[in-house]
PDBML (XML) file of the C-alpha atoms, coordinates in Angstrom:
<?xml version="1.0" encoding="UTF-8" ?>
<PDBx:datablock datablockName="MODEL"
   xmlns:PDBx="http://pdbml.pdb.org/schema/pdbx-v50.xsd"
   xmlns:xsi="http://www.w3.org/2001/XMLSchema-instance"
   xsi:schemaLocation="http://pdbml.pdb.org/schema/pdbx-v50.xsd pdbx-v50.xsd">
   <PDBx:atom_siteCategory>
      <PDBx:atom_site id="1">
         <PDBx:B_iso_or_equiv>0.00</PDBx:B_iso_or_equiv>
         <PDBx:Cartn_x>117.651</PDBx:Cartn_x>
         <PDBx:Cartn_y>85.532</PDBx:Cartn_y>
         <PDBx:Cartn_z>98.580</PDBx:Cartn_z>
         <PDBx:auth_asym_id>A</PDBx:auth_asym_id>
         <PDBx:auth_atom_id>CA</PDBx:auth_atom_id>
         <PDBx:auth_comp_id>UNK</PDBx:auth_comp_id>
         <PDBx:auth_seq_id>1</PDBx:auth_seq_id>
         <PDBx:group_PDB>ATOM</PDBx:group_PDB>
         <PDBx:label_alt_id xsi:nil="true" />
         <PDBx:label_asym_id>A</PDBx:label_asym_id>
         <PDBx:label_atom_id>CA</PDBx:label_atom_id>
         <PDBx:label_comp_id>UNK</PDBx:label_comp_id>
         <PDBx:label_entity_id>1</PDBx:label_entity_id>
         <PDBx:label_seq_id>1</PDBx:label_seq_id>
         <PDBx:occupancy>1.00</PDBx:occupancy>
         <PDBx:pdbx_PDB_model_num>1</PDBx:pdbx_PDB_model_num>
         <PDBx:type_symbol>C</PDBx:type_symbol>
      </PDBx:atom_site>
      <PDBx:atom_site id="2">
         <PDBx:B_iso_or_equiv>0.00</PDBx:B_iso_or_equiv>
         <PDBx:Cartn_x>115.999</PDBx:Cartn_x>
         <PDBx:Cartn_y>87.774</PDBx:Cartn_y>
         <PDBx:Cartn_z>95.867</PDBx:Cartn_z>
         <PDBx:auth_asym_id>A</PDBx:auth_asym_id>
         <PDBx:auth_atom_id>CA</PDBx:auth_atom_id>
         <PDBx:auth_comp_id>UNK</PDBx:auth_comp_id>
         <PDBx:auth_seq_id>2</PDBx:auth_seq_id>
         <PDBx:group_PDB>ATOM</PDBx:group_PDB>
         <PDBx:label_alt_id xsi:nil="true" />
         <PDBx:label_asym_id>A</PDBx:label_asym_id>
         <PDBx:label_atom_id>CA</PDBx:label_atom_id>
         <PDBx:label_comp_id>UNK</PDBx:label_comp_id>
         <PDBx:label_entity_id>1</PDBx:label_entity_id>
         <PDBx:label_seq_id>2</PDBx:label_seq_id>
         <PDBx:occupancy>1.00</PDBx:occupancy>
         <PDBx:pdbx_PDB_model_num>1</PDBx:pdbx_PDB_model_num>
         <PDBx:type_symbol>C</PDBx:type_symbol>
      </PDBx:atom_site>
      <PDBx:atom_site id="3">
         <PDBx:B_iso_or_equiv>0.00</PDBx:B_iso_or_equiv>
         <PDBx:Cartn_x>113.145</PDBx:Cartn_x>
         <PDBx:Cartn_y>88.687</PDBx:Cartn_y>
         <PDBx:Cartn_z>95.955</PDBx:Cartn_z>
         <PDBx:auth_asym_id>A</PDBx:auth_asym_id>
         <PDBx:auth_atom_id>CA</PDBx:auth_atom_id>
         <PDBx:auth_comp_id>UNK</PDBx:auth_comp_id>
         <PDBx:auth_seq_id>3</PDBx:auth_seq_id>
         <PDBx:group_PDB>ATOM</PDBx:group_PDB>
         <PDBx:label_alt_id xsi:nil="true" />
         <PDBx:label_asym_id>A</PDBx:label_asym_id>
         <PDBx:label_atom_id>CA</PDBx:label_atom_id>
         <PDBx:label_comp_id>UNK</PDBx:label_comp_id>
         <PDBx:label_entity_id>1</PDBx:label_entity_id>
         <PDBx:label_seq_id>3</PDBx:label_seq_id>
         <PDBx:occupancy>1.00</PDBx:occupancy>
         <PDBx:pdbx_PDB_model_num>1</PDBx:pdbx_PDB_model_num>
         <PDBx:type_symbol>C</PDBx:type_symbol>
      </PDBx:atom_site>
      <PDBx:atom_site id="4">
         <PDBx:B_iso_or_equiv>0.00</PDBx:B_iso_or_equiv>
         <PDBx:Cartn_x>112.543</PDBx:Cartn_x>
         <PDBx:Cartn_y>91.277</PDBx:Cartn_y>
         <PDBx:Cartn_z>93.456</PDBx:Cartn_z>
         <PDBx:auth_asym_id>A</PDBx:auth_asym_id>
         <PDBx:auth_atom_id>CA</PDBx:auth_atom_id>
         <PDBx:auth_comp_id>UNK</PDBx:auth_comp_id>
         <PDBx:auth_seq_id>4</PDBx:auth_seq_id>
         <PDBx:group_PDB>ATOM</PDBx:group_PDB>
         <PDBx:label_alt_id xsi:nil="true" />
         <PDBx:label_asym_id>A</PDBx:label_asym_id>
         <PDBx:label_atom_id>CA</PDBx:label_atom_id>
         <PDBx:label_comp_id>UNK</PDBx:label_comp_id>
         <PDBx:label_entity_id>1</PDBx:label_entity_id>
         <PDBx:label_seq_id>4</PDBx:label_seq_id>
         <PDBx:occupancy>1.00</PDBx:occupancy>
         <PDBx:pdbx_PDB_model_num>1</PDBx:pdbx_PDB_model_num>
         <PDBx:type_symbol>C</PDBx:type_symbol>
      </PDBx:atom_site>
      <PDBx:atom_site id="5">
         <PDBx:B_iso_or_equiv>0.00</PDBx:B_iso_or_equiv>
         <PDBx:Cartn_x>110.479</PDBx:Cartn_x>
         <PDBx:Cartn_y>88.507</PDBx:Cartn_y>
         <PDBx:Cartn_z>91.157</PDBx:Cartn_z>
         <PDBx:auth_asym_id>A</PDBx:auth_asym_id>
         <PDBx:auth_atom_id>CA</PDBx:auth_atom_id>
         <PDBx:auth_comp_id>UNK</PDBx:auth_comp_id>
         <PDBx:auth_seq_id>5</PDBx:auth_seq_id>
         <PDBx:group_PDB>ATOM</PDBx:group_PDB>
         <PDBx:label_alt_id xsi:nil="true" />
         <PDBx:label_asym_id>A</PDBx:label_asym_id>
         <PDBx:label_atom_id>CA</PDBx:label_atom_id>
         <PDBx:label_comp_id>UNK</PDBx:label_comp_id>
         <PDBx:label_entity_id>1</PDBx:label_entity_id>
         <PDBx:label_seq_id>5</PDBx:label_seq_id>
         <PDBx:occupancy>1.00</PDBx:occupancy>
         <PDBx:pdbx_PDB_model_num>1</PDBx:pdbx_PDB_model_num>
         <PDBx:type_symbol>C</PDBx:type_symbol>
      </PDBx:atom_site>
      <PDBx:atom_site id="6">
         <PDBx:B_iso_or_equiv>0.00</PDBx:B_iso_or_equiv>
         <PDBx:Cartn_x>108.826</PDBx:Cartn_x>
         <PDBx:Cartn_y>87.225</PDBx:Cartn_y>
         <PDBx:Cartn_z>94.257</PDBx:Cartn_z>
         <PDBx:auth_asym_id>A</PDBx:auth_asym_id>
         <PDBx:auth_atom_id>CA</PDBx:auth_atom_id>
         <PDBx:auth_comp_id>UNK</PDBx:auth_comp_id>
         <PDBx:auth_seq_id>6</PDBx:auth_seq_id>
         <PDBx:group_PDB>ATOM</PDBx:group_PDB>
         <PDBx:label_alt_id xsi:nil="true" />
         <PDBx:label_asym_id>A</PDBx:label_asym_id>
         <PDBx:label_atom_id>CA</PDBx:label_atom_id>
         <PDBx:label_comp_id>UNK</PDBx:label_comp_id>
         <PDBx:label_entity_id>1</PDBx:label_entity_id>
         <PDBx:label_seq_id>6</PDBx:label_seq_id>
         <PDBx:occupancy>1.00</PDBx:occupancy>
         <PDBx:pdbx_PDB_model_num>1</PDBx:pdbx_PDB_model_num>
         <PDBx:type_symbol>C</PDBx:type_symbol>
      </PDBx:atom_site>
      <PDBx:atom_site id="7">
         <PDBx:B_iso_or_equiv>0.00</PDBx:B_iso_or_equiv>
         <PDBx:Cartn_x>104.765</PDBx:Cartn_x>
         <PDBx:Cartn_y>88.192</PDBx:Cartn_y>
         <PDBx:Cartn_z>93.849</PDBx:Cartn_z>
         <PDBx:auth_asym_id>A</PDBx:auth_asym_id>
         <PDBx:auth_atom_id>CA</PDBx:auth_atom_id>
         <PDBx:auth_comp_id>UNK</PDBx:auth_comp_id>
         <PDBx:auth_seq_id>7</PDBx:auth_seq_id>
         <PDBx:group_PDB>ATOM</PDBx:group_PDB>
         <PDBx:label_alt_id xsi:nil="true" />
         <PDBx:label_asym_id>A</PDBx:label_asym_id>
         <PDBx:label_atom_id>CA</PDBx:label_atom_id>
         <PDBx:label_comp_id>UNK</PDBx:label_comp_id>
         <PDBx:label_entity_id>1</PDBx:label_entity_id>
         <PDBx:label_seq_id>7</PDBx:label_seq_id>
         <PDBx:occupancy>1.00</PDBx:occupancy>
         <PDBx:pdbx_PDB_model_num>1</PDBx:pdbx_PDB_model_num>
         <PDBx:type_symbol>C</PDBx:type_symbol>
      </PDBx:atom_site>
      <PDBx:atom_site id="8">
         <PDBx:B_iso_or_equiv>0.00</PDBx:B_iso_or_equiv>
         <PDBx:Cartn_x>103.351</PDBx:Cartn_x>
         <PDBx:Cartn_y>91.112</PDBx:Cartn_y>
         <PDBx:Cartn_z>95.712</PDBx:Cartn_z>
         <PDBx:auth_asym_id>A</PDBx:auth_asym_id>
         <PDBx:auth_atom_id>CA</PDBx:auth_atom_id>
         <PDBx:auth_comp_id>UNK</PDBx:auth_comp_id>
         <PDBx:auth_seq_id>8</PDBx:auth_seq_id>
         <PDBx:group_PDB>ATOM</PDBx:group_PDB>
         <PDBx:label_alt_id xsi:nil="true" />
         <PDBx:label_asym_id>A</PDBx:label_asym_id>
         <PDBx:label_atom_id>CA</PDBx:label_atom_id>
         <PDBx:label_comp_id>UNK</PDBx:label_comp_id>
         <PDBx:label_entity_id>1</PDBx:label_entity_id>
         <PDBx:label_seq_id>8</PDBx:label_seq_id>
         <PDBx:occupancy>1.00</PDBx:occupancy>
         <PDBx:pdbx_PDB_model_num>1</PDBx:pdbx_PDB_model_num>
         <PDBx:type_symbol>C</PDBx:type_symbol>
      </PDBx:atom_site>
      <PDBx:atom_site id="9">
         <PDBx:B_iso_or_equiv>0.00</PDBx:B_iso_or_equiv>
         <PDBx:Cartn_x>100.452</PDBx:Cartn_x>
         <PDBx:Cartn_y>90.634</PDBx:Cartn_y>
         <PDBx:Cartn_z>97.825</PDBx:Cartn_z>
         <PDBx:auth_asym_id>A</PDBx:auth_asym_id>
         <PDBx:auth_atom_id>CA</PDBx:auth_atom_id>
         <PDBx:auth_comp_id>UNK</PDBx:auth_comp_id>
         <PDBx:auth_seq_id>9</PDBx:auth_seq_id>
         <PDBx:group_PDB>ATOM</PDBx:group_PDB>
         <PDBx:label_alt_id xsi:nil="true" />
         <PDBx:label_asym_id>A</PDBx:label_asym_id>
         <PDBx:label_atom_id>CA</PDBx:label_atom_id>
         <PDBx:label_comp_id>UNK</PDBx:label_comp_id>
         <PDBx:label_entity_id>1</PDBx:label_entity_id>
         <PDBx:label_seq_id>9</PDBx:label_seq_id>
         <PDBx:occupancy>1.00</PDBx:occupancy>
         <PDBx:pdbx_PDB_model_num>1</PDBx:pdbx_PDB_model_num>
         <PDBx:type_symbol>C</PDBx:type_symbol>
      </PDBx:atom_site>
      <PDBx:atom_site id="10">
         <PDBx:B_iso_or_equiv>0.00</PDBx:B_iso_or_equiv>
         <PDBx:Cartn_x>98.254</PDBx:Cartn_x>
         <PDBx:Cartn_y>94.438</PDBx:Cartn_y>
         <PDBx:Cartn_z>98.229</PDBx:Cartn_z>
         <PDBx:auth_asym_id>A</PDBx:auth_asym_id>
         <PDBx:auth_atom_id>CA</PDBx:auth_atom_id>
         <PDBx:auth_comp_id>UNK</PDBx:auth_comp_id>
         <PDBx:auth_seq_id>10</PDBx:auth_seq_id>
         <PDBx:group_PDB>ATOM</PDBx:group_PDB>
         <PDBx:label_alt_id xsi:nil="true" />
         <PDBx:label_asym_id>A</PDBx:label_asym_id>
         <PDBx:label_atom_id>CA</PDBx:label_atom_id>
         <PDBx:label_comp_id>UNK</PDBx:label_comp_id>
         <PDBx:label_entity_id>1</PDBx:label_entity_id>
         <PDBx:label_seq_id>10</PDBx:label_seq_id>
         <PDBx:occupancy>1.00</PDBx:occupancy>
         <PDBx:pdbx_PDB_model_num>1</PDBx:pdbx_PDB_model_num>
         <PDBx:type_symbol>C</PDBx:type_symbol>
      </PDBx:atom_site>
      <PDBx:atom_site id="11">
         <PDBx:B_iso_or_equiv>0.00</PDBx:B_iso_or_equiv>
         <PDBx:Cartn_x>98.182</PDBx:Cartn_x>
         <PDBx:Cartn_y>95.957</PDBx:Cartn_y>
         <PDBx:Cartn_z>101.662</PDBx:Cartn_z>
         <PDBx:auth_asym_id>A</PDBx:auth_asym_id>
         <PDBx:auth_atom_id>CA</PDBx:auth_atom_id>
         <PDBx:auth_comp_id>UNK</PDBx:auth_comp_id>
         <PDBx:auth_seq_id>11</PDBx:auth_seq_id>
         <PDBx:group_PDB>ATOM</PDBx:group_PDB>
         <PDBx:label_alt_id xsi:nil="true" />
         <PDBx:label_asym_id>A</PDBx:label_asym_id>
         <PDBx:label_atom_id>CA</PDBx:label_atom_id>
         <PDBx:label_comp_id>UNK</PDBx:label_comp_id>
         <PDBx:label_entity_id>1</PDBx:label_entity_id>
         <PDBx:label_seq_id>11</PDBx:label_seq_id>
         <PDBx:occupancy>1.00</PDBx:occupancy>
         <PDBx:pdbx_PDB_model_num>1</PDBx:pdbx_PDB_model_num>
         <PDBx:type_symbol>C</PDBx:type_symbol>
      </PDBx:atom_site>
      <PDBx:atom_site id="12">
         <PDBx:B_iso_or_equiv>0.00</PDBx:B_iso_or_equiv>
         <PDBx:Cartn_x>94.781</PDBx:Cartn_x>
         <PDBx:Cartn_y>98.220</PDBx:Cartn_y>
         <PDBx:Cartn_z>103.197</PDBx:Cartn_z>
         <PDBx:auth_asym_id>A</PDBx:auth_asym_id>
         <PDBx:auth_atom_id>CA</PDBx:auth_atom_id>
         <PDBx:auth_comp_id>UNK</PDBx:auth_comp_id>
         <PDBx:auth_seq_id>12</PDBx:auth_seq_id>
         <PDBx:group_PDB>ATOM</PDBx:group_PDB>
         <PDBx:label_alt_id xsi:nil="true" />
         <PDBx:label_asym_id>A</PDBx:label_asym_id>
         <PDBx:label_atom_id>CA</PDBx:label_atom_id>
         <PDBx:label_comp_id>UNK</PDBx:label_comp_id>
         <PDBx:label_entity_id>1</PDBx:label_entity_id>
         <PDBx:label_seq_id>12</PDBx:label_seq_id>
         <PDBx:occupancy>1.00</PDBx:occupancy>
         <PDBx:pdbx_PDB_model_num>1</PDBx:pdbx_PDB_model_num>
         <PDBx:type_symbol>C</PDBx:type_symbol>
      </PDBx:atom_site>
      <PDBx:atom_site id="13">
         <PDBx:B_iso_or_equiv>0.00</PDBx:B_iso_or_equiv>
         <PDBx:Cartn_x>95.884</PDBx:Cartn_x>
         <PDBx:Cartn_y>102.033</PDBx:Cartn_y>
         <PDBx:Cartn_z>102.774</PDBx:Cartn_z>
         <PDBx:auth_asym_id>A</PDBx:auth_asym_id>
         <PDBx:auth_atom_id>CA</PDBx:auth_atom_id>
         <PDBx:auth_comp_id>UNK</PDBx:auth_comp_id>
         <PDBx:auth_seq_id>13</PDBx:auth_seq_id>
         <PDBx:group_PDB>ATOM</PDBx:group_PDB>
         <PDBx:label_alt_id xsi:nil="true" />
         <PDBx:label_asym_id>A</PDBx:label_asym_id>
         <PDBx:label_atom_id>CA</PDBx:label_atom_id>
         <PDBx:label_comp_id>UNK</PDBx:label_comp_id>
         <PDBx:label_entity_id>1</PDBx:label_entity_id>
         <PDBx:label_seq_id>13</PDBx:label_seq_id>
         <PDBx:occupancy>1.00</PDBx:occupancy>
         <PDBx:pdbx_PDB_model_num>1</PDBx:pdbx_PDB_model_num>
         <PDBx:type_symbol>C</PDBx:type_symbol>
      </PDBx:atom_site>
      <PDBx:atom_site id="14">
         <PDBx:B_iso_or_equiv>0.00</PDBx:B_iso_or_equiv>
         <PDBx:Cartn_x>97.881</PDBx:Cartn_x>
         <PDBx:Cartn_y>103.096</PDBx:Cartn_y>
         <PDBx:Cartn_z>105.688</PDBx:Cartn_z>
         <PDBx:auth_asym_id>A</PDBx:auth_asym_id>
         <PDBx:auth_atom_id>CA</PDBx:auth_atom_id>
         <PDBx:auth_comp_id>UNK</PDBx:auth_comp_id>
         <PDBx:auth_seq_id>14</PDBx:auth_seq_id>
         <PDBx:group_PDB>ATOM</PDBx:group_PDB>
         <PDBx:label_alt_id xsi:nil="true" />
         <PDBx:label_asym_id>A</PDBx:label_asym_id>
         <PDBx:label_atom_id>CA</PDBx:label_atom_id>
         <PDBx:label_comp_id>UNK</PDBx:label_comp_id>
         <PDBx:label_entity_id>1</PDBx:label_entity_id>
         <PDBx:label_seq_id>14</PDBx:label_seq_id>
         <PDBx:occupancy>1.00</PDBx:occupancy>
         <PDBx:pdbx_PDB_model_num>1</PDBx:pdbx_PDB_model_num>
         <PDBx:type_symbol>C</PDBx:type_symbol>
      </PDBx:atom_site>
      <PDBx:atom_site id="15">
         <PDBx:B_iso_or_equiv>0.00</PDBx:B_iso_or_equiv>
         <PDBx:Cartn_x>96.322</PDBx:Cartn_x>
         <PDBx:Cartn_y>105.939</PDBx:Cartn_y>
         <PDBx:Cartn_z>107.297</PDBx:Cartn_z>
         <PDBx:auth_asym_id>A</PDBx:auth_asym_id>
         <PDBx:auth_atom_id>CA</PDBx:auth_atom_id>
         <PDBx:auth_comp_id>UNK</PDBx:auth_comp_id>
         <PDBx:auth_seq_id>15</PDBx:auth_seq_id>
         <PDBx:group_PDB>ATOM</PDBx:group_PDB>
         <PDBx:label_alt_id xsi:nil="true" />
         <PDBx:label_asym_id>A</PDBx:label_asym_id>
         <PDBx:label_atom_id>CA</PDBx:label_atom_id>
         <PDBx:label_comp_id>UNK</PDBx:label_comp_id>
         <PDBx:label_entity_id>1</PDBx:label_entity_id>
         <PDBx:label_seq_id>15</PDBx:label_seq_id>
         <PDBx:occupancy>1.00</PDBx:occupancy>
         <PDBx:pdbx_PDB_model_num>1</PDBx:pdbx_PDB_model_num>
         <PDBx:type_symbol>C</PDBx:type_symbol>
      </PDBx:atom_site>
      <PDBx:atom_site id="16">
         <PDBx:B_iso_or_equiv>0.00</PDBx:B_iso_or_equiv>
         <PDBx:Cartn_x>99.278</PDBx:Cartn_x>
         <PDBx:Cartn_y>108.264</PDBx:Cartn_y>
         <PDBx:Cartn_z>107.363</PDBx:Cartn_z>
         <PDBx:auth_asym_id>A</PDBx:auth_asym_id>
         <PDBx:auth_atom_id>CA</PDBx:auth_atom_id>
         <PDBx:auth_comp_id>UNK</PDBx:auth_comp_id>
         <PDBx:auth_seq_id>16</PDBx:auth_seq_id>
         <PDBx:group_PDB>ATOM</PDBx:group_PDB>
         <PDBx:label_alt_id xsi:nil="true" />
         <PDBx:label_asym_id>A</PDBx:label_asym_id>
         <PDBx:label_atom_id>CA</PDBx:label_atom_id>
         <PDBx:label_comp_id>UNK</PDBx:label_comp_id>
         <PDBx:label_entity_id>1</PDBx:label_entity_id>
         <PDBx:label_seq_id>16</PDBx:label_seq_id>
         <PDBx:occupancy>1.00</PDBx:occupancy>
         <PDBx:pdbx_PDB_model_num>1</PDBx:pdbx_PDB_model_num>
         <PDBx:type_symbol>C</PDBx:type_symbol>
      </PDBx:atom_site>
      <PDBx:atom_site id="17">
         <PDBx:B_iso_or_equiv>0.00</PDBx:B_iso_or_equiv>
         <PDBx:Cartn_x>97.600</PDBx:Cartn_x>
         <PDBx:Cartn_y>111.450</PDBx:Cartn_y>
         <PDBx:Cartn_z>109.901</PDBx:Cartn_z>
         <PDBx:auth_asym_id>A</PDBx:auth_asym_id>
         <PDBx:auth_atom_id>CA</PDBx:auth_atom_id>
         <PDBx:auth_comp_id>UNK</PDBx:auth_comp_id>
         <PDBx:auth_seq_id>17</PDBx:auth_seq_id>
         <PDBx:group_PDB>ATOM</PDBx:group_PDB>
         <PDBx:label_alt_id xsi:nil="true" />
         <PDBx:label_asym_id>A</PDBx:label_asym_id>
         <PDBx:label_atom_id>CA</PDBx:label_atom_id>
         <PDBx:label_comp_id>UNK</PDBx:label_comp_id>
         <PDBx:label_entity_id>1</PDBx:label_entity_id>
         <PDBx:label_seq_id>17</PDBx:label_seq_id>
         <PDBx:occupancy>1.00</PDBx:occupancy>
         <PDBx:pdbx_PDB_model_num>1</PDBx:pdbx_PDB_model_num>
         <PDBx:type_symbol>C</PDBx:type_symbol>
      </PDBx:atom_site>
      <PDBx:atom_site id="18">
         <PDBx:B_iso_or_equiv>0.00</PDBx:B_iso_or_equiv>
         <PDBx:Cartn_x>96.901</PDBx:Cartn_x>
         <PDBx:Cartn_y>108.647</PDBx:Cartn_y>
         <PDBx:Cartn_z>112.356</PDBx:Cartn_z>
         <PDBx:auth_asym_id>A</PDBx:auth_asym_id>
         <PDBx:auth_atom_id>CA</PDBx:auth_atom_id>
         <PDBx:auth_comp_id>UNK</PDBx:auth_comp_id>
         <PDBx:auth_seq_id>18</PDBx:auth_seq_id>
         <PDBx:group_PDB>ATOM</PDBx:group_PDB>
         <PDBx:label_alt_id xsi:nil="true" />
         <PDBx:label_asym_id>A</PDBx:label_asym_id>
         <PDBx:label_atom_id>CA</PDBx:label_atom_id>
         <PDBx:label_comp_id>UNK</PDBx:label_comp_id>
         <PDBx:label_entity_id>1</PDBx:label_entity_id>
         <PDBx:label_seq_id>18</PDBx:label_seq_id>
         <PDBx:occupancy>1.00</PDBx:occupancy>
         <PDBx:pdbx_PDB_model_num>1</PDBx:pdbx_PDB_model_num>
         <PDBx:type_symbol>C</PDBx:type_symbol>
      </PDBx:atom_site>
      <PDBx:atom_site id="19">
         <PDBx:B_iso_or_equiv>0.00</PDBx:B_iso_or_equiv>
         <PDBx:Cartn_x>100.217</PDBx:Cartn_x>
         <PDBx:Cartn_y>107.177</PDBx:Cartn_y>
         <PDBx:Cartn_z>112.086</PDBx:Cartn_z>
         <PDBx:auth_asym_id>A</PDBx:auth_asym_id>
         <PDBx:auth_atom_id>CA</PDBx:auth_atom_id>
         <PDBx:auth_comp_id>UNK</PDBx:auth_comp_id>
         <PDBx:auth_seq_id>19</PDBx:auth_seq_id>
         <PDBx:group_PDB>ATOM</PDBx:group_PDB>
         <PDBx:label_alt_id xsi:nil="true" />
         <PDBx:label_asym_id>A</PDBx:label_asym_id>
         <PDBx:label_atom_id>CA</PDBx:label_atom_id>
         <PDBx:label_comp_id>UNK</PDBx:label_comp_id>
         <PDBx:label_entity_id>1</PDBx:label_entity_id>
         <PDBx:label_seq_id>19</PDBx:label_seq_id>
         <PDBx:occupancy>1.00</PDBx:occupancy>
         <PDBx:pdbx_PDB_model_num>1</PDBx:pdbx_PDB_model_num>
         <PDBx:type_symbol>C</PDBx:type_symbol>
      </PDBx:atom_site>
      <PDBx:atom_site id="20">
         <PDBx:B_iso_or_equiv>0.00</PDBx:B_iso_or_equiv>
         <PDBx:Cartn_x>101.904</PDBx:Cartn_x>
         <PDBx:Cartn_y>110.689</PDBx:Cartn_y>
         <PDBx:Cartn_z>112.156</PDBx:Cartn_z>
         <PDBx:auth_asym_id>A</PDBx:auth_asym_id>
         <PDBx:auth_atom_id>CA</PDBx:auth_atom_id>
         <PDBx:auth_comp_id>UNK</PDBx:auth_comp_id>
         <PDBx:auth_seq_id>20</PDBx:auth_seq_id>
         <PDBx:group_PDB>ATOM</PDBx:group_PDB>
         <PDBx:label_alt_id xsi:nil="true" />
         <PDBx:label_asym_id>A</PDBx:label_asym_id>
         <PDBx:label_atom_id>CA</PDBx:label_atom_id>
         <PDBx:label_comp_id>UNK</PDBx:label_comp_id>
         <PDBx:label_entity_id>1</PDBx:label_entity_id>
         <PDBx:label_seq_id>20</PDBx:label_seq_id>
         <PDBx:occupancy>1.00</PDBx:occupancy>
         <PDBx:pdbx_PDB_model_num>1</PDBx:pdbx_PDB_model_num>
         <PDBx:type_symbol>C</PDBx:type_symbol>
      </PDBx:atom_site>
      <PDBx:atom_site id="21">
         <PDBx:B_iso_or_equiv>0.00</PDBx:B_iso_or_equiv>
         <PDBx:Cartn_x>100.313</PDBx:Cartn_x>
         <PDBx:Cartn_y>112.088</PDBx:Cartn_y>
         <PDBx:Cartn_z>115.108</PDBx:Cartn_z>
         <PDBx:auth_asym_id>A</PDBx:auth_asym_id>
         <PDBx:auth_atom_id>CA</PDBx:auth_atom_id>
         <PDBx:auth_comp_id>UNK</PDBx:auth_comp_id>
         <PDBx:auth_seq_id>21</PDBx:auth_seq_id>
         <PDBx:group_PDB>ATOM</PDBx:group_PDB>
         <PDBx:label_alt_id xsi:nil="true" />
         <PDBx:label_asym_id>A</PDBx:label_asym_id>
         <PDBx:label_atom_id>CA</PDBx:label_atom_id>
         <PDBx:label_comp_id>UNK</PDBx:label_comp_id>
         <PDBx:label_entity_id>1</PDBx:label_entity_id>
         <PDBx:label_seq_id>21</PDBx:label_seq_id>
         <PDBx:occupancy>1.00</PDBx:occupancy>
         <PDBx:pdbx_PDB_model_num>1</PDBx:pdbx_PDB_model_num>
         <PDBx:type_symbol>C</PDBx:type_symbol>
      </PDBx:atom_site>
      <PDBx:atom_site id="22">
         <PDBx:B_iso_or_equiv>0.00</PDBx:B_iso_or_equiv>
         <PDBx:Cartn_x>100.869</PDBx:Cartn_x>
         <PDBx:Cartn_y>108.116</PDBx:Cartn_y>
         <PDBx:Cartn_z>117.006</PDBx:Cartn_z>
         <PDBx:auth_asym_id>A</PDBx:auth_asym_id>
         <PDBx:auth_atom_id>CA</PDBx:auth_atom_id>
         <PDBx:auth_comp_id>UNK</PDBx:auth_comp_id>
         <PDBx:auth_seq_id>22</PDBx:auth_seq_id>
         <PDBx:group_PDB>ATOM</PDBx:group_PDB>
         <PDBx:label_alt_id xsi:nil="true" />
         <PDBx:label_asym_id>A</PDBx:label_asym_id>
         <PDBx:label_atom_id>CA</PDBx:label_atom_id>
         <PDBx:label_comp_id>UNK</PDBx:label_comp_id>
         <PDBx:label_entity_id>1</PDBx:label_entity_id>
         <PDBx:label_seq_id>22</PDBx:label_seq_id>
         <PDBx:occupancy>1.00</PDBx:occupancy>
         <PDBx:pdbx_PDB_model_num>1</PDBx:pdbx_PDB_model_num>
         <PDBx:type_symbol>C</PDBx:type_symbol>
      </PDBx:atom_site>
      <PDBx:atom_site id="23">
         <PDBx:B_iso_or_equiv>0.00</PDBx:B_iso_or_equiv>
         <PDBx:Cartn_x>104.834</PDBx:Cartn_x>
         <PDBx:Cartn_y>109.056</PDBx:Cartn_y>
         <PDBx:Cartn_z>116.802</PDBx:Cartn_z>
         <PDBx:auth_asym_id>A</PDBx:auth_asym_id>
         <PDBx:auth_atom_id>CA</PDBx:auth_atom_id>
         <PDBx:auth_comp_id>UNK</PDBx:auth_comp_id>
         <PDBx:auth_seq_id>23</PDBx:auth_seq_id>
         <PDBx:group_PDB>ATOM</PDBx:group_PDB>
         <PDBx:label_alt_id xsi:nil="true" />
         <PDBx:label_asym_id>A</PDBx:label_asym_id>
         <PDBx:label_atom_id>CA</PDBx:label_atom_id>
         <PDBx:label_comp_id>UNK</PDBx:label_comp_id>
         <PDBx:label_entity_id>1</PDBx:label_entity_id>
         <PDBx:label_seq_id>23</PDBx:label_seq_id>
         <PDBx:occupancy>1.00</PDBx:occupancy>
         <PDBx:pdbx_PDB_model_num>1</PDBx:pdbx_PDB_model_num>
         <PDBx:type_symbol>C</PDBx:type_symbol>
      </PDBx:atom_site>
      <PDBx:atom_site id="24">
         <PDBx:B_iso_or_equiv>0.00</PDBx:B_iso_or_equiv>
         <PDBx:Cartn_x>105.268</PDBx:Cartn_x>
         <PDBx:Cartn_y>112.415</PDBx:Cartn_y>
         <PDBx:Cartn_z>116.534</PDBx:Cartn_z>
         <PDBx:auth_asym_id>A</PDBx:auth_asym_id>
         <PDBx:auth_atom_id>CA</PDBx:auth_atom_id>
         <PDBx:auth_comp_id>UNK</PDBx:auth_comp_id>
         <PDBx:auth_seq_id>24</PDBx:auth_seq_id>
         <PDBx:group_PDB>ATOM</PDBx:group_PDB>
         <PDBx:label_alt_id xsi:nil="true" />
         <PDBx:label_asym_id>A</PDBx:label_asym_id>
         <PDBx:label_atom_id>CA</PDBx:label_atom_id>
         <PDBx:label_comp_id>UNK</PDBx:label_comp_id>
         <PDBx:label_entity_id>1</PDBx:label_entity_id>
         <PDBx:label_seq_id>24</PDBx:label_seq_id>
         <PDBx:occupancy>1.00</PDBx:occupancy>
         <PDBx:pdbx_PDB_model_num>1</PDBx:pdbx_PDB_model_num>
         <PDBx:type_symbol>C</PDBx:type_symbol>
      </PDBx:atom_site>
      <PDBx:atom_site id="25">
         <PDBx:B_iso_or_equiv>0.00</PDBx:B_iso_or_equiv>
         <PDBx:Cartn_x>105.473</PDBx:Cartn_x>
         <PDBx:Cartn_y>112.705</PDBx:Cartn_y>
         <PDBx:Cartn_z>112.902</PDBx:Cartn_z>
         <PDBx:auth_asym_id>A</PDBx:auth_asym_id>
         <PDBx:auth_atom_id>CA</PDBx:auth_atom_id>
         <PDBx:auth_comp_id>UNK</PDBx:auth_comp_id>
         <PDBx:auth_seq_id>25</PDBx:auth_seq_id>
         <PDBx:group_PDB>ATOM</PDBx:group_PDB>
         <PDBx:label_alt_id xsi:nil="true" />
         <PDBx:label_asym_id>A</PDBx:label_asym_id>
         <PDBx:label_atom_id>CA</PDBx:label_atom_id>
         <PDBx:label_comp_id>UNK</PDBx:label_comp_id>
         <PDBx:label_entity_id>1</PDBx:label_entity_id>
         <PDBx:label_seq_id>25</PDBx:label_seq_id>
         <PDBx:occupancy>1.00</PDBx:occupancy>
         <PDBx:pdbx_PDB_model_num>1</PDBx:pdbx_PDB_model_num>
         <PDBx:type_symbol>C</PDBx:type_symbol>
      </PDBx:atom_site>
   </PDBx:atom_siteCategory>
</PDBx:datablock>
């Protein structure tokens, strides 16, 4: 189904270093 019109709920700021070093980059 679309969902381009569907209502987007806001997400905490990923902490990208953290994530990056978890997986290698």
């Amino acid at each position: 189904s679309l969902e381009s019109a569907m209502p987007r709920s806001p997400s905490p700021t990923v902490e990208l270093p953290r994530l990056r070093a978890a997986v290698d980059g």
